[in-house]
N, C-alpha and C. Protein backbone atom coordinates (compact mmCIF):
# COMPACT_ATOMS: atom_id res chain seq x y z
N UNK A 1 89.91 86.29 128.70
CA UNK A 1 90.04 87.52 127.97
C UNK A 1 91.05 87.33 126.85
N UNK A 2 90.89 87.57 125.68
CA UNK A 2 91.85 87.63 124.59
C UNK A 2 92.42 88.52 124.50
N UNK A 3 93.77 88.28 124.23
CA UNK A 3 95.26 89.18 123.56
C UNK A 3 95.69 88.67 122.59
N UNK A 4 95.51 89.85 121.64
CA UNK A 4 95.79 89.72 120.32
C UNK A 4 96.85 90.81 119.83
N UNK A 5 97.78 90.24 119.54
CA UNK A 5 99.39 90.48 119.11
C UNK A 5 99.43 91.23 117.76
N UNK A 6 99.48 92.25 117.41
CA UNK A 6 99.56 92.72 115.50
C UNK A 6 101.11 93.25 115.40
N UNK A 7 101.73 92.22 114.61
CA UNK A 7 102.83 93.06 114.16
C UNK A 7 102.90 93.74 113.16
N UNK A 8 103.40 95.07 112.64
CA UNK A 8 103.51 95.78 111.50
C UNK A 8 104.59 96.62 111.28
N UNK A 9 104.88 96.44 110.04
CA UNK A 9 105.99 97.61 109.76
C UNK A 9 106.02 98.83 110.37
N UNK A 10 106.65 99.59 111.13
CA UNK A 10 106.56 101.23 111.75
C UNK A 10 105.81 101.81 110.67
N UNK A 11 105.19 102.98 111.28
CA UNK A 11 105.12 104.13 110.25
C UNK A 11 102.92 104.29 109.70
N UNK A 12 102.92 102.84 110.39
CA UNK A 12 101.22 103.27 110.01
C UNK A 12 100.52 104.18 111.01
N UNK A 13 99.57 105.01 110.97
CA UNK A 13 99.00 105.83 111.49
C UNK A 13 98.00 106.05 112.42
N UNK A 14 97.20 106.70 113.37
CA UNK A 14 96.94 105.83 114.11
C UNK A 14 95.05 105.83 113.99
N UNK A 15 95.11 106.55 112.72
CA UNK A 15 93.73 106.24 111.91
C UNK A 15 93.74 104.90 111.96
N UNK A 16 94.89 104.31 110.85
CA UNK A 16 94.57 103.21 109.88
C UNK A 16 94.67 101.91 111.41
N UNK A 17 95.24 102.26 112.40
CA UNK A 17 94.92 101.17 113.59
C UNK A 17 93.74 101.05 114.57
N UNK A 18 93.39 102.53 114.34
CA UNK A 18 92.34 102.25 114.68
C UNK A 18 91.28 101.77 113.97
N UNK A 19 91.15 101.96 112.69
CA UNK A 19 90.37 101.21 111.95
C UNK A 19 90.85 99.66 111.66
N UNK A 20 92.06 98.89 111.79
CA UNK A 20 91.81 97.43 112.19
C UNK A 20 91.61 96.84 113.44
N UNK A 21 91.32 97.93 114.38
CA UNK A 21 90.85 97.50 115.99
C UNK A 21 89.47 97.64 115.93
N UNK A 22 89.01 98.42 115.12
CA UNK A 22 87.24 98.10 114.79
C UNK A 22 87.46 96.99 114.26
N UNK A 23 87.77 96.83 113.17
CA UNK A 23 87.34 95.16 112.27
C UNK A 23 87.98 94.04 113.14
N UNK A 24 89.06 94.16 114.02
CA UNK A 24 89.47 92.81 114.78
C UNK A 24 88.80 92.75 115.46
N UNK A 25 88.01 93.76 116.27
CA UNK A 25 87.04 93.23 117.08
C UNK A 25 85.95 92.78 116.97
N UNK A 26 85.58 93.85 115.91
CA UNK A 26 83.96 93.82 115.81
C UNK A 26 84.21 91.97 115.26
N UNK A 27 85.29 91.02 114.50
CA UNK A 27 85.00 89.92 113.77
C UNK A 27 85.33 88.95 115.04
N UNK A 28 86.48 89.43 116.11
CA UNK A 28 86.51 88.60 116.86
C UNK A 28 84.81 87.75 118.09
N UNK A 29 84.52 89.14 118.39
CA UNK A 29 83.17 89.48 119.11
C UNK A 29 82.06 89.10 118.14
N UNK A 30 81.87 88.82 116.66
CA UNK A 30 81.20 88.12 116.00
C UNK A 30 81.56 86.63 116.11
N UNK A 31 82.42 86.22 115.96
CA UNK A 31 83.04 84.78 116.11
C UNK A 31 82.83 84.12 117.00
N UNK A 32 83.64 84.37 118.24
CA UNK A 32 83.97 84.01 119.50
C UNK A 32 82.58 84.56 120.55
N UNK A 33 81.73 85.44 120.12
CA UNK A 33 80.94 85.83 121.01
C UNK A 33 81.43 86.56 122.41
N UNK A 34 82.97 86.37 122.04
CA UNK A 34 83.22 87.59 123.56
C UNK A 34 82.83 89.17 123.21
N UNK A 35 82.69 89.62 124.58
CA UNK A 35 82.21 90.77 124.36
C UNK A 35 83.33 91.80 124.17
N UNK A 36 82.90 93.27 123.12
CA UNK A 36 84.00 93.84 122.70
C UNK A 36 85.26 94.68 123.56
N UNK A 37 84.35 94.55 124.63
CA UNK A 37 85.14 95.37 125.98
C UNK A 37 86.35 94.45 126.98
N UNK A 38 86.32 93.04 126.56
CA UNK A 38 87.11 92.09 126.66
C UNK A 38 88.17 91.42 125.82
N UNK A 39 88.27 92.66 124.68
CA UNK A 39 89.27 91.86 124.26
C UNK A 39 90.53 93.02 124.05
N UNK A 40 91.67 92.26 124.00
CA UNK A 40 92.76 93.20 123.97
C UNK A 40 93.48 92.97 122.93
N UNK A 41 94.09 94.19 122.27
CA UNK A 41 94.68 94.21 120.90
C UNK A 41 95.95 95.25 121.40
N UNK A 42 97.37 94.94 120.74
CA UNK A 42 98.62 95.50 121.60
C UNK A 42 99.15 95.18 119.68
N UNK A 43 99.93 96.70 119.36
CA UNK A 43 100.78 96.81 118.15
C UNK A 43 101.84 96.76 118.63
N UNK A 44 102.79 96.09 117.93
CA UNK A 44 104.15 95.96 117.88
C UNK A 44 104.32 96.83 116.63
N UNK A 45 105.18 97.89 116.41
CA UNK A 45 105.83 98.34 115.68
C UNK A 45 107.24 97.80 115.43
N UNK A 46 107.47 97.68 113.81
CA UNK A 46 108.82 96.72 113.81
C UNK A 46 109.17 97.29 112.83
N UNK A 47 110.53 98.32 112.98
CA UNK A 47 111.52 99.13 112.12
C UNK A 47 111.59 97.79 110.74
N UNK A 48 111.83 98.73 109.69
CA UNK A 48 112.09 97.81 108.37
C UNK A 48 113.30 97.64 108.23
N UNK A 49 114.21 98.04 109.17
CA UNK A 49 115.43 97.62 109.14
C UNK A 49 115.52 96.27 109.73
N UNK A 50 114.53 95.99 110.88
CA UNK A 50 114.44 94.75 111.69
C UNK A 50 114.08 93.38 111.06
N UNK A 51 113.72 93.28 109.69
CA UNK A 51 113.09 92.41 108.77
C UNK A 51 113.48 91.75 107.69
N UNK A 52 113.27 90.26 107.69
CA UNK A 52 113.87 89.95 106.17
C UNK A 52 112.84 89.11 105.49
N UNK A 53 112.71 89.14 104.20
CA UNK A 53 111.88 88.23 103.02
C UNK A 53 112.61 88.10 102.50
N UNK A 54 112.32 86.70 102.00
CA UNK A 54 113.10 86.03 101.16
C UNK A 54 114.75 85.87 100.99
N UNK A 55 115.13 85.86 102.22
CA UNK A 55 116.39 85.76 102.37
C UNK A 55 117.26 87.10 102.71
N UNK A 56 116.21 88.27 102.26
CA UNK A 56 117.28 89.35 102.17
C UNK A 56 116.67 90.78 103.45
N UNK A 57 117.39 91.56 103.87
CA UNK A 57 116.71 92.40 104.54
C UNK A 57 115.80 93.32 104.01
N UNK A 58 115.02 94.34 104.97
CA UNK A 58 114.62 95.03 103.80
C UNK A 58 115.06 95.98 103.94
């Protein structure tokens, strides 16, 4: 069974996750041929205080 990890900045909605849990699946279950009821998808929400690019926080 697959677990698949998404990290993202806090604050997205839970439209816009649910609409990349359609497309991760539906491409994983195209790919891999597992079926869509087998795979698992888990958000990490990660404060933008918690983050740095390019050297600096954000």
């Amino acid at each position: 069974m697959p677990f698949i990890e998404v990290k993202l900045y806090e604050g997205r909605s839970q439209e816009q996750k649910q609409a990349l849990v359609d497309k991760i699946t539906e491409a994983f279950e195209e790919i891999t041929g597992t079926p869509k009821d087998h795979v698992w998808i888990v958000f990490r929400d990660v404060p933008g205080d918690q983050c740095a690019m390019g050297g600096k926080l954000q």
